[in-house]
PDB file of N, CA and C in Angstrom:
ATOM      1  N   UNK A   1     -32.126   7.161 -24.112  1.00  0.00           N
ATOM      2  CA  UNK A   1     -32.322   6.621 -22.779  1.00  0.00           C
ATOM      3  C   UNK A   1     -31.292   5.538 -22.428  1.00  0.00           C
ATOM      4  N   UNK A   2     -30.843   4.560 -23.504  1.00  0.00           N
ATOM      5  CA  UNK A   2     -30.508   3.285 -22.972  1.00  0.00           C
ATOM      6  C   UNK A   2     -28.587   4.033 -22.767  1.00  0.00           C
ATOM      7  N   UNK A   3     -28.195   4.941 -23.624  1.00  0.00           N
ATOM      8  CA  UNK A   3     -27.176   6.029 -23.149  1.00  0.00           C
ATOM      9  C   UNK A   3     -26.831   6.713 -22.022  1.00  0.00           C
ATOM     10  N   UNK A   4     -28.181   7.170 -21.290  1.00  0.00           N
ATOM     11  CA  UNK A   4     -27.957   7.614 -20.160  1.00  0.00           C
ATOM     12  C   UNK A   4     -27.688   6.265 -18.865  1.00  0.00           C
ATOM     13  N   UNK A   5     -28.439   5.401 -19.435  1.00  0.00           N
ATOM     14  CA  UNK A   5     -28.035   4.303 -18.639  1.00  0.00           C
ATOM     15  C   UNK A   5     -26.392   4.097 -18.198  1.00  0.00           C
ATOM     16  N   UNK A   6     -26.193   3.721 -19.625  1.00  0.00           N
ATOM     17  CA  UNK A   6     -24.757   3.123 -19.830  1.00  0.00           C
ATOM     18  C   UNK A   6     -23.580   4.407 -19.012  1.00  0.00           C
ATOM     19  N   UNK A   7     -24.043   5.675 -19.154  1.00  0.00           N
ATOM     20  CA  UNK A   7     -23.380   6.417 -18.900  1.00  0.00           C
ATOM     21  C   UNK A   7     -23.634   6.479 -17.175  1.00  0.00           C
ATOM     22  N   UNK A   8     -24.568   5.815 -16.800  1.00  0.00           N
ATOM     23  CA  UNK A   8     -24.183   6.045 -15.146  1.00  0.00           C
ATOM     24  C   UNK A   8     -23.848   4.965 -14.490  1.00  0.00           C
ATOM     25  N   UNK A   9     -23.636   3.689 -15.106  1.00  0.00           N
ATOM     26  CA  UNK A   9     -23.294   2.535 -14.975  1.00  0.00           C
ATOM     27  C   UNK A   9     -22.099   2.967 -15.178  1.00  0.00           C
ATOM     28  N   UNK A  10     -21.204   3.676 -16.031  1.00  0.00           N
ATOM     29  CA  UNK A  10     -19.668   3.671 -16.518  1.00  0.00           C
ATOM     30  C   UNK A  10     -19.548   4.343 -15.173  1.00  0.00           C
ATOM     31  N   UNK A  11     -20.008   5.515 -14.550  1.00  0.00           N
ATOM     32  CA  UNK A  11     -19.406   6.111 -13.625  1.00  0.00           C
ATOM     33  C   UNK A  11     -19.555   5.830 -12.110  1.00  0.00           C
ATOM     34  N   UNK A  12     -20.947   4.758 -11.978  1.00  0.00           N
ATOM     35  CA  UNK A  12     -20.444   4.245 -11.045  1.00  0.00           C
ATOM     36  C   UNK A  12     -19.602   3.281 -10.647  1.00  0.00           C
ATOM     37  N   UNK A  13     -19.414   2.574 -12.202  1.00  0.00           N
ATOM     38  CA  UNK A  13     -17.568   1.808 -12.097  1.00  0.00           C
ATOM     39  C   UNK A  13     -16.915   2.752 -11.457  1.00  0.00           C
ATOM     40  N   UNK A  14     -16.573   3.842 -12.077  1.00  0.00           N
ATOM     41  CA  UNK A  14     -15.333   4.479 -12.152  1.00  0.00           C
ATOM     42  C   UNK A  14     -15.543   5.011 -10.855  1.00  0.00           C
ATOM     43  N   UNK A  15     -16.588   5.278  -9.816  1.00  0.00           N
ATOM     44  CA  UNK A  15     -16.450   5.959  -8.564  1.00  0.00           C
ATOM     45  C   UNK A  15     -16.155   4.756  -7.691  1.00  0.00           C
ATOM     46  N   UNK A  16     -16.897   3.672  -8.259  1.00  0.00           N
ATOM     47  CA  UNK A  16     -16.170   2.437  -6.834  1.00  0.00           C
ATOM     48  C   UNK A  16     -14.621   2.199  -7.204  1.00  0.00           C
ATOM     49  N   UNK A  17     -14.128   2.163  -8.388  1.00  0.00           N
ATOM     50  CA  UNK A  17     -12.713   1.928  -8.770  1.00  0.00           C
ATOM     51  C   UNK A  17     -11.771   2.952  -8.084  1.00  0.00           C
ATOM     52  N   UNK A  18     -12.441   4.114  -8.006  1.00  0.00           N
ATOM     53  CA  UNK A  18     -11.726   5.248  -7.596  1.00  0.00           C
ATOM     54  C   UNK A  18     -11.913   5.136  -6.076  1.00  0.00           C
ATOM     55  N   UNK A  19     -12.733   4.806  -5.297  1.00  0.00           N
ATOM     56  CA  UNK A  19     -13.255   4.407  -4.004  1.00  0.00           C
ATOM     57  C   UNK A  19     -12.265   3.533  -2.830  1.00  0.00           C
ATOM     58  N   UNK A  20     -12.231   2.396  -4.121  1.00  0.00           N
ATOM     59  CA  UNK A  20     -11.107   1.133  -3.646  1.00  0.00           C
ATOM     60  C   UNK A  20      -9.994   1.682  -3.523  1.00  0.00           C
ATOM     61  N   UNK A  21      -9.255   2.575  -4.564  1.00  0.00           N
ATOM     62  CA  UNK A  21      -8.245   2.558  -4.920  1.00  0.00           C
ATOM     63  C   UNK A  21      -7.863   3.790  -3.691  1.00  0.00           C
ATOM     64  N   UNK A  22      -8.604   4.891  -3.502  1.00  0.00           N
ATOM     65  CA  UNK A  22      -8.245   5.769  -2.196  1.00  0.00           C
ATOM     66  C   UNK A  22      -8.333   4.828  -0.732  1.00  0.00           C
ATOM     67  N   UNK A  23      -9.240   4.010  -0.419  1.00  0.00           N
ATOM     68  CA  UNK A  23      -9.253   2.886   0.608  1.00  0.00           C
ATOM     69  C   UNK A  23      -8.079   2.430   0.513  1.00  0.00           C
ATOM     70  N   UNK A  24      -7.706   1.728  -0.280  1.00  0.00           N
ATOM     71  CA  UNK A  24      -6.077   0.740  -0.408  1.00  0.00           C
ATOM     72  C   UNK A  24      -4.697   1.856   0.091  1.00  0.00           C
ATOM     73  N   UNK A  25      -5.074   2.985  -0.643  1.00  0.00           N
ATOM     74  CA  UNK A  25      -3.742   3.998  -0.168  1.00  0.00           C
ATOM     75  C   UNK A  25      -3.998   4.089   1.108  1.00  0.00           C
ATOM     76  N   UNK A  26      -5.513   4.843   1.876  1.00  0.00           N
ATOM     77  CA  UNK A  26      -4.956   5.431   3.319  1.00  0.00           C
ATOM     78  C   UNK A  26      -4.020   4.134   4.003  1.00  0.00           C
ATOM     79  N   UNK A  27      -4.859   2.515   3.636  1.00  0.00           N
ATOM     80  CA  UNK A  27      -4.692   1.805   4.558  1.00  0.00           C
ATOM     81  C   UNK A  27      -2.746   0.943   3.989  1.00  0.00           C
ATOM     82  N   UNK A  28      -2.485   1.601   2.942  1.00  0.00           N
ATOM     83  CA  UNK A  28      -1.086   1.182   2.694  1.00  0.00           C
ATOM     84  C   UNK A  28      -0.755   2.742   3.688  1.00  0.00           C
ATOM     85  N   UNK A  29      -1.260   3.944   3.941  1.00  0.00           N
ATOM     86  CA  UNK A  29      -0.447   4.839   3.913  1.00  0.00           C
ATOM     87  C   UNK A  29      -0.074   4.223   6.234  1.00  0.00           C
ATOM     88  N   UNK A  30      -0.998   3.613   6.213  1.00  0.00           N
ATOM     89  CA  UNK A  30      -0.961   3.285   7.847  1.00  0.00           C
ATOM     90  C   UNK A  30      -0.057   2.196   8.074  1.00  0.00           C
ATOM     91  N   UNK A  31      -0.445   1.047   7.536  1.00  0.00           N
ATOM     92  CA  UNK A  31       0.854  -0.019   7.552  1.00  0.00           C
ATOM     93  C   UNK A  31       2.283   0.810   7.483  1.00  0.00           C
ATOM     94  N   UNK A  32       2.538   1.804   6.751  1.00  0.00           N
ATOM     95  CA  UNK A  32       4.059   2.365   6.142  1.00  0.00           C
ATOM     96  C   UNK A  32       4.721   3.088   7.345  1.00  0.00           C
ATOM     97  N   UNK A  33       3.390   4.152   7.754  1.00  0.00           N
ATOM     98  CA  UNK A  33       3.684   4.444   8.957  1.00  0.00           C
ATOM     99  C   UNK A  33       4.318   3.778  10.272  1.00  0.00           C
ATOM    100  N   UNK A  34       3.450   3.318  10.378  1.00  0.00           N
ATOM    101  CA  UNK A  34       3.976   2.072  11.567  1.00  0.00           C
ATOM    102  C   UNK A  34       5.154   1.472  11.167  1.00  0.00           C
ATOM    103  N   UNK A  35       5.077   1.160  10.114  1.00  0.00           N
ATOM    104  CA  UNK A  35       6.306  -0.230  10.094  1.00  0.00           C
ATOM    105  C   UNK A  35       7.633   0.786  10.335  1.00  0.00           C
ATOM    106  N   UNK A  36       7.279   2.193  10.346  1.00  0.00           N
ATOM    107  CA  UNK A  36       8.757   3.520  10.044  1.00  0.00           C
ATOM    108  C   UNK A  36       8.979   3.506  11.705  1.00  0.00           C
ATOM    109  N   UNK A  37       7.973   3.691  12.202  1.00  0.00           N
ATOM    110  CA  UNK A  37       7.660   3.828  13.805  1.00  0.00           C
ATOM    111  C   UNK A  37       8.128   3.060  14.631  1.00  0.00           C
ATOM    112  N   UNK A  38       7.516   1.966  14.370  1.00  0.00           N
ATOM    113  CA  UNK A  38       8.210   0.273  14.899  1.00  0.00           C
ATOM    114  C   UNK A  38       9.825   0.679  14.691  1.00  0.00           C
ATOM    115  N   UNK A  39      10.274   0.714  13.573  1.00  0.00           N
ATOM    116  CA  UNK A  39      11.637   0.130  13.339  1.00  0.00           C
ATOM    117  C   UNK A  39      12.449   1.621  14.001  1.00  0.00           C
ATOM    118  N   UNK A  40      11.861   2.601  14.112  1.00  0.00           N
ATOM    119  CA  UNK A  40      12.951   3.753  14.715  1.00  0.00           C
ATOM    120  C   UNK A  40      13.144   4.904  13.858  1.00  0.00           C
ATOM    121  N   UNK A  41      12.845   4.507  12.206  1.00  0.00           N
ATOM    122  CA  UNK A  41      13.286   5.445  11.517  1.00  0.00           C
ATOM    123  C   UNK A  41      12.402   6.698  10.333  1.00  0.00           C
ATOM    124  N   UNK A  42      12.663   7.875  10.166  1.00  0.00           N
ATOM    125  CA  UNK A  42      11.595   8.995   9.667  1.00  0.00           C
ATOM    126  C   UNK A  42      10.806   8.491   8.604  1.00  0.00           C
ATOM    127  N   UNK A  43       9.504   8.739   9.180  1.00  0.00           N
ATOM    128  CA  UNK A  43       8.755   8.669   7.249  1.00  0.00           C
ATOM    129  C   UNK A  43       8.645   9.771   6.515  1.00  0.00           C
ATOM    130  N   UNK A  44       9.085   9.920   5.489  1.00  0.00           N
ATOM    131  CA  UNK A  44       9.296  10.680   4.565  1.00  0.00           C
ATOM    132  C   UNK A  44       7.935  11.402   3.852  1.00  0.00           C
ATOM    133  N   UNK A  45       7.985  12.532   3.770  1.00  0.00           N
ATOM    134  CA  UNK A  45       6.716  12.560   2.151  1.00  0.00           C
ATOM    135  C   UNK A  45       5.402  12.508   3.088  1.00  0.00           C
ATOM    136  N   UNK A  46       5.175  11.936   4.144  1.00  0.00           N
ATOM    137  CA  UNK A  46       3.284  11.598   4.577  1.00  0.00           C
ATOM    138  C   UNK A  46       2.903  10.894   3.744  1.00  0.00           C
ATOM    139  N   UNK A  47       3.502  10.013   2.792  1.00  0.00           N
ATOM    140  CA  UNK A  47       2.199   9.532   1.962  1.00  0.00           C
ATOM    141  C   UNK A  47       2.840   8.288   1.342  1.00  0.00           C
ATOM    142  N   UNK A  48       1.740   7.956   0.370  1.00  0.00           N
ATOM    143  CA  UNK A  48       2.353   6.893  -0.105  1.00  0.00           C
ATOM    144  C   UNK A  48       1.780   6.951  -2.413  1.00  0.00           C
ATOM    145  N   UNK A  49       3.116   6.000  -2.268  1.00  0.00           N
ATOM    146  CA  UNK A  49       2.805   6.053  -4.160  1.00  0.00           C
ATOM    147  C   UNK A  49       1.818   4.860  -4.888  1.00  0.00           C
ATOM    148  N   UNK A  50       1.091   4.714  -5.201  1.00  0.00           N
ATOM    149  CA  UNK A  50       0.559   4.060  -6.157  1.00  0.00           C
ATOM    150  C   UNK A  50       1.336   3.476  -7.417  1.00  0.00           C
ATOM    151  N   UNK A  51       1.938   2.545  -7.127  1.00  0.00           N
ATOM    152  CA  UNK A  51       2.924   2.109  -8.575  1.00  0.00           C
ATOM    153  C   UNK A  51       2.286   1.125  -9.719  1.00  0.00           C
ATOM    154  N   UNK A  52       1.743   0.130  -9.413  1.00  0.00           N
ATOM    155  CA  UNK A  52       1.217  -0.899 -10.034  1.00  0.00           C
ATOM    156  C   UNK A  52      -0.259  -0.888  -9.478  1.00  0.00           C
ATOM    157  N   UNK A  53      -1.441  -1.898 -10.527  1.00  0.00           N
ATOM    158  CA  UNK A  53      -2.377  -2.559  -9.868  1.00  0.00           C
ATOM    159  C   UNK A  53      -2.865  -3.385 -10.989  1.00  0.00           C
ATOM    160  N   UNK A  54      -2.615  -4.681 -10.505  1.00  0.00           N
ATOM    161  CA  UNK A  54      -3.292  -5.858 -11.488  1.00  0.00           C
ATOM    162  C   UNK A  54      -3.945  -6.810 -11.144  1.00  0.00           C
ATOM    163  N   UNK A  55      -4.277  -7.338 -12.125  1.00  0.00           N
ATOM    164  CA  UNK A  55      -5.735  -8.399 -11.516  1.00  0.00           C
ATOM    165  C   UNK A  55      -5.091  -9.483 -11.095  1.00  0.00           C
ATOM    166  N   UNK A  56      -5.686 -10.233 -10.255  1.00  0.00           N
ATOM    167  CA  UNK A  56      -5.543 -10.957  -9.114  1.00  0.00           C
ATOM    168  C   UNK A  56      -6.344 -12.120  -9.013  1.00  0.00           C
ATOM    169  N   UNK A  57      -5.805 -13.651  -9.318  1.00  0.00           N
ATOM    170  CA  UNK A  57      -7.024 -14.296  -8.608  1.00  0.00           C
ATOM    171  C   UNK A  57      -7.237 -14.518  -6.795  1.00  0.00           C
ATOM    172  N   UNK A  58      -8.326 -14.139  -5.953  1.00  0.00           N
ATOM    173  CA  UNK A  58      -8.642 -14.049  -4.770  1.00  0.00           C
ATOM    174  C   UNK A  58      -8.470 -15.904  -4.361  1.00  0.00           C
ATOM    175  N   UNK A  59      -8.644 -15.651  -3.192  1.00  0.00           N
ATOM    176  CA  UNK A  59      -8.305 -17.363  -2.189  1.00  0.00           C
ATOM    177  C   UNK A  59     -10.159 -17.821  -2.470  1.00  0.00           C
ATOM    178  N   UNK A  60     -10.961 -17.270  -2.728  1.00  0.00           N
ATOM    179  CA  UNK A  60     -12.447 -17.831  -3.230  1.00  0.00           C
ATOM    180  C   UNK A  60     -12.171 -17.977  -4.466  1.00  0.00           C
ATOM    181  N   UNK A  61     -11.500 -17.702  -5.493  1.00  0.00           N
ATOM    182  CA  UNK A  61     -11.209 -18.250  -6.691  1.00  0.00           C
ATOM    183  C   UNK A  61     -12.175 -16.739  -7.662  1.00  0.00           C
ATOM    184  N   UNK A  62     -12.608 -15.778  -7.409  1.00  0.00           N
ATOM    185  CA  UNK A  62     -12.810 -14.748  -7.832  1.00  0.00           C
ATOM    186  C   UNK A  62     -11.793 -13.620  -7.933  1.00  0.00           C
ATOM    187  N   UNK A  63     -11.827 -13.172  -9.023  1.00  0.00           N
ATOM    188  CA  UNK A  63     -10.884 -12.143  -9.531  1.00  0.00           C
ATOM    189  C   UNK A  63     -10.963 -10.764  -9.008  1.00  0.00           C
ATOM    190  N   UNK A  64      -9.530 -10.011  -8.224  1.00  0.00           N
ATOM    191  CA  UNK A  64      -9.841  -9.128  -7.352  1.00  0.00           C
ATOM    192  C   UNK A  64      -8.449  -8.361  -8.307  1.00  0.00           C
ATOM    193  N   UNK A  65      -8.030  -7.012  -7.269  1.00  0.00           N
ATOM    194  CA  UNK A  65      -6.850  -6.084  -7.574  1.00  0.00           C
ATOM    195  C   UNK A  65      -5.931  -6.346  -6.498  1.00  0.00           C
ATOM    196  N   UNK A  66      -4.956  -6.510  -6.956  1.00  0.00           N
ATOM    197  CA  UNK A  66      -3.690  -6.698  -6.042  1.00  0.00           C
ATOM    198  C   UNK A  66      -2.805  -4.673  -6.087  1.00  0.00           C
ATOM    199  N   UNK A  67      -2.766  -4.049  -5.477  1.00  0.00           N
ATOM    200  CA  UNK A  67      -1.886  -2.865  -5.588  1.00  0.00           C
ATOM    201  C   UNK A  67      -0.470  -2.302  -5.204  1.00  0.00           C
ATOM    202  N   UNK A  68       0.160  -2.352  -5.598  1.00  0.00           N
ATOM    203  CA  UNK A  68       1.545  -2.101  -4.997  1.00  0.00           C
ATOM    204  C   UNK A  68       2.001  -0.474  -4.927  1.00  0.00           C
ATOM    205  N   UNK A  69       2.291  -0.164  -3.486  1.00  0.00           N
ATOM    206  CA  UNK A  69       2.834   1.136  -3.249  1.00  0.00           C
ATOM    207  C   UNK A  69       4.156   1.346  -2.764  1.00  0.00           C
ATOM    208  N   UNK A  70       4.369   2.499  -3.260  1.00  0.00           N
ATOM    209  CA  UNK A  70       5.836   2.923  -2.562  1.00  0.00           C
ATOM    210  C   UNK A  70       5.812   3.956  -1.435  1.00  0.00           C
ATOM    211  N   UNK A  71       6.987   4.014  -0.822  1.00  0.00           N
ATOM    212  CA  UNK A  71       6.731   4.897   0.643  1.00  0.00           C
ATOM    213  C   UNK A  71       8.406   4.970   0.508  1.00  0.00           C
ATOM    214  N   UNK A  72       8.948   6.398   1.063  1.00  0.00           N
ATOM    215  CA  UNK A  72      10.142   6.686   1.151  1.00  0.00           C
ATOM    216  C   UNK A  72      10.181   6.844   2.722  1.00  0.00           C
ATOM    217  N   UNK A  73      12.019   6.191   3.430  1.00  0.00           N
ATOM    218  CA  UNK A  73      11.789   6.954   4.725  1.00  0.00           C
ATOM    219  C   UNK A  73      13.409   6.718   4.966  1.00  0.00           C
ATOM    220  N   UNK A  74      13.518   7.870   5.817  1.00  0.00           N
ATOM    221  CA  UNK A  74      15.600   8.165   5.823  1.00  0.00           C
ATOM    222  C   UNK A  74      15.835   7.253   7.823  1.00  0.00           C
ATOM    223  N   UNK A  75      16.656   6.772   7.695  1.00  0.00           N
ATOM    224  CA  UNK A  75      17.432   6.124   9.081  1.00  0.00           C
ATOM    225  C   UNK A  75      18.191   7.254   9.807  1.00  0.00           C
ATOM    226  N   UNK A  76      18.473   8.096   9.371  1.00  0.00           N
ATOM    227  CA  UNK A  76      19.138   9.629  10.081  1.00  0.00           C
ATOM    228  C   UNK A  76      18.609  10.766   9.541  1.00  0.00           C
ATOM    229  N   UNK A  77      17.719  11.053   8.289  1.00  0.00           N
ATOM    230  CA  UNK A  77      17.947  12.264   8.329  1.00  0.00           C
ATOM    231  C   UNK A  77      18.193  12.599   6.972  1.00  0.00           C
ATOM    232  N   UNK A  78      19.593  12.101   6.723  1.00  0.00           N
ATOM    233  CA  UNK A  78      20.173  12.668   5.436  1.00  0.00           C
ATOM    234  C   UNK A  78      20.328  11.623   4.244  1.00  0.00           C
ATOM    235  N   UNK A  79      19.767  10.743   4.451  1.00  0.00           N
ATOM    236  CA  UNK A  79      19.553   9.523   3.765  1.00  0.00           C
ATOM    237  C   UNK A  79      18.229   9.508   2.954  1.00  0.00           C
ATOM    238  N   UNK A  80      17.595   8.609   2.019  1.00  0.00           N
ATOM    239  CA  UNK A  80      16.486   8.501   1.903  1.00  0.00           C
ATOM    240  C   UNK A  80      16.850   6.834   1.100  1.00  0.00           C
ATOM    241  N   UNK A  81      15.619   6.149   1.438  1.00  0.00           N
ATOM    242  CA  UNK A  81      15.158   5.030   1.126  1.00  0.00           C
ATOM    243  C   UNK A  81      14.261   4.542   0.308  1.00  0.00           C
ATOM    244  N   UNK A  82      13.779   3.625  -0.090  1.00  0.00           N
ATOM    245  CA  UNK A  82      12.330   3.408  -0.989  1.00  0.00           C
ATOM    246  C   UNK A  82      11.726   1.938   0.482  1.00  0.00           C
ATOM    247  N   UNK A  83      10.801   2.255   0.537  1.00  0.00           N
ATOM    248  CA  UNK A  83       9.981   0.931   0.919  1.00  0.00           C
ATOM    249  C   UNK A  83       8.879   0.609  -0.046  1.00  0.00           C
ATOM    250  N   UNK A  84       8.506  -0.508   0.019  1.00  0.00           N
ATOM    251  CA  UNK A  84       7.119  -1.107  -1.331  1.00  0.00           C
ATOM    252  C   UNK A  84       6.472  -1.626   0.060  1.00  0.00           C
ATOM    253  N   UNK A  85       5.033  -1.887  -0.432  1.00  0.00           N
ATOM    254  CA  UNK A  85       3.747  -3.091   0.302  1.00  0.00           C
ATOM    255  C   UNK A  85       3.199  -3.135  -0.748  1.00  0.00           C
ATOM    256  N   UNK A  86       2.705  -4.327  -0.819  1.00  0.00           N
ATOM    257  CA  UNK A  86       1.701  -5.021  -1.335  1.00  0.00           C
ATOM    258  C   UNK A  86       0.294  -5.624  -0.588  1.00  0.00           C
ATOM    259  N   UNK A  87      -0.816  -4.842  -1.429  1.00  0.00           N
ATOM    260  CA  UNK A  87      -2.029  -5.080  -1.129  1.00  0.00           C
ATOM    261  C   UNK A  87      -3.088  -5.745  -1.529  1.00  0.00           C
ATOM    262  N   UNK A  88      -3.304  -6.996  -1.156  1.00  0.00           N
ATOM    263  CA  UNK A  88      -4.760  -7.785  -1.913  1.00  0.00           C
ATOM    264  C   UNK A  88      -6.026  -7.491  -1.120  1.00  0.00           C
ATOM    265  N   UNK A  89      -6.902  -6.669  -2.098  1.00  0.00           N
ATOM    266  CA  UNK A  89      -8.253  -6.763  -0.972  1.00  0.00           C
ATOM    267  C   UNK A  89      -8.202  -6.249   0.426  1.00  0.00           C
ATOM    268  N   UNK A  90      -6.798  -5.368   0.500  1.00  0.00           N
ATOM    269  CA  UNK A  90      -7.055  -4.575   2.065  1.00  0.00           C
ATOM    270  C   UNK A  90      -5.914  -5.206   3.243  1.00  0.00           C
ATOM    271  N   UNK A  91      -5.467  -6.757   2.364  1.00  0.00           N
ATOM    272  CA  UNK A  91      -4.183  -7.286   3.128  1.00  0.00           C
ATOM    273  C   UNK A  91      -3.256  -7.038   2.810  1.00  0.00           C
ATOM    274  N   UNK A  92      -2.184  -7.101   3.961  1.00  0.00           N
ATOM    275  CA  UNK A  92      -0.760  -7.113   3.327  1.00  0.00           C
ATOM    276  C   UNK A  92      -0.456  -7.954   2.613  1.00  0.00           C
ATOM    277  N   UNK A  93       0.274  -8.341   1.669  1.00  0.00           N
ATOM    278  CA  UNK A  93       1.054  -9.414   1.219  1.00  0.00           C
ATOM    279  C   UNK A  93       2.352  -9.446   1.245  1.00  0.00           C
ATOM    280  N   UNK A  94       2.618  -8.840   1.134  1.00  0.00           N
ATOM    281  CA  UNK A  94       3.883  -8.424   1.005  1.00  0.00           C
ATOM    282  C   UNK A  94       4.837  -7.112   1.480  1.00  0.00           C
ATOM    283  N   UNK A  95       6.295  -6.891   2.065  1.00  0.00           N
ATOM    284  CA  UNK A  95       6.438  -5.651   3.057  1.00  0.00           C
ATOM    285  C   UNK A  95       8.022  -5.776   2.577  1.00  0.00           C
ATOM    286  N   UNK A  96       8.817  -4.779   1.922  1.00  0.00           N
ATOM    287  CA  UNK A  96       9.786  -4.594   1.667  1.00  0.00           C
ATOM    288  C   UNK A  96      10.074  -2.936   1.872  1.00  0.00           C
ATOM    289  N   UNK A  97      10.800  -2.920   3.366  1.00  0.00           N
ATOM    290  CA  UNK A  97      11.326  -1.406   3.835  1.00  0.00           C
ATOM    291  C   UNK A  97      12.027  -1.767   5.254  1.00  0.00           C
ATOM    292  N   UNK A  98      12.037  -1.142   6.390  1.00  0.00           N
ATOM    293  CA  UNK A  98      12.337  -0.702   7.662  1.00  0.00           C
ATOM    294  C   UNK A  98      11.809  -1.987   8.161  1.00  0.00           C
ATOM    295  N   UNK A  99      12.870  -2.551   8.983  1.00  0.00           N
ATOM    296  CA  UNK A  99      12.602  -3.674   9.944  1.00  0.00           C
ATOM    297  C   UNK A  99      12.889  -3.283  11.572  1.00  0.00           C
ATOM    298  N   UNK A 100      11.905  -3.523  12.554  1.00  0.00           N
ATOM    299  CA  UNK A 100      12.562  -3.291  13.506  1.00  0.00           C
ATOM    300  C   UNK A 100      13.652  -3.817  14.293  1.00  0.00           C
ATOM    301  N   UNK A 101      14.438  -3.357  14.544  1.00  0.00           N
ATOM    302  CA  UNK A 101      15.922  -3.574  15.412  1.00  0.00           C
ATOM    303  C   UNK A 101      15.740  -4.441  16.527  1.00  0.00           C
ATOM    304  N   UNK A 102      16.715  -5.353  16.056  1.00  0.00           N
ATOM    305  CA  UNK A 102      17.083  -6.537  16.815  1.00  0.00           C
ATOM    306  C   UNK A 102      17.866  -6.231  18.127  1.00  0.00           C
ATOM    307  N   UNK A 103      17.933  -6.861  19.032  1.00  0.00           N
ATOM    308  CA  UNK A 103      18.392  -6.984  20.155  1.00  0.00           C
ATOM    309  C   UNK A 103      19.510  -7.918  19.978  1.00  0.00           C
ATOM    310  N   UNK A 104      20.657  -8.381  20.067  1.00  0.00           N
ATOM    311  CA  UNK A 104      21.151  -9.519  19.843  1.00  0.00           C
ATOM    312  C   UNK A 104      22.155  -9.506  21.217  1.00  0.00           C
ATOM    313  N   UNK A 105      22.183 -10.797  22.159  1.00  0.00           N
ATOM    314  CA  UNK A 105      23.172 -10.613  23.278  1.00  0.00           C
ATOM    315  C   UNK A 105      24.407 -11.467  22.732  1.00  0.00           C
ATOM    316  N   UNK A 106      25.487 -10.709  22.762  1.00  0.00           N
ATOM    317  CA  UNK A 106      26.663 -10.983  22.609  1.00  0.00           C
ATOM    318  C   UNK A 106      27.306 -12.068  23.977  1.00  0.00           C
ATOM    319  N   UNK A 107      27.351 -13.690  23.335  1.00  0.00           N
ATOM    320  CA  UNK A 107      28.205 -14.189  24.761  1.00  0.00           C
ATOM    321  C   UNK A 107      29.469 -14.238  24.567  1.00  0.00           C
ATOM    322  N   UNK A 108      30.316 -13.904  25.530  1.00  0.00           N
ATOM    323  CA  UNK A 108      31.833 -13.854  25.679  1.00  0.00           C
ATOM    324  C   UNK A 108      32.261 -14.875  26.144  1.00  0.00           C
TER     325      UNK A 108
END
């Protein structure tokens, strides 16, 4: 008995772990999007990579997962790129890819 316990306690770890961890992608896979959109240029692939995930202390001082993904996207076409985000708890932290295009007026 005290087996079957343990054994549905392990898997409902493993279904909220697995839970979070599909939550964190769609919502890295939407930030990636946009930020490709915003700036002008193709997103690659539809999706996004799962590279890292480590523990984290949270701004309440409780220990959370920080996740880092990758996202590819080309400026013409025939190019390809890497972009990363970083995710604590569903925020960005961090955004390394496609920036949107500056305007800059040239005075003469």
């Amino acid at each position: 008995m005290p087996t079957l316990v343990l054994l549905m306690i392990l898997g409902a770890l493993a279904f909220g772990y697995w839970s979070a961890g599909r939550a964190a992608a769609e919502r890295a896979e939407a930030l990636g999007r946009n930020a490709c959109h915003a700036a002008g240029v193709q997103w690659l692939d539809q999706s996004v990579h799962e590279i890292r995930v480590r523990v984290c202390r949270r701004e309440n001082g409780w220990l959370g997962l920080e996740r880092t993904f990758r996202f590819d996207y080309s400026l013409n076409g025939d190019d390809r790129h890497s972009g990363r985000l970083v995710l604590r708890d569903g925020r960005l932290v961090s955004f390394t890819g496609p920036v949107t295009p500056r305007i800059v007026q040239l005075s003469g």
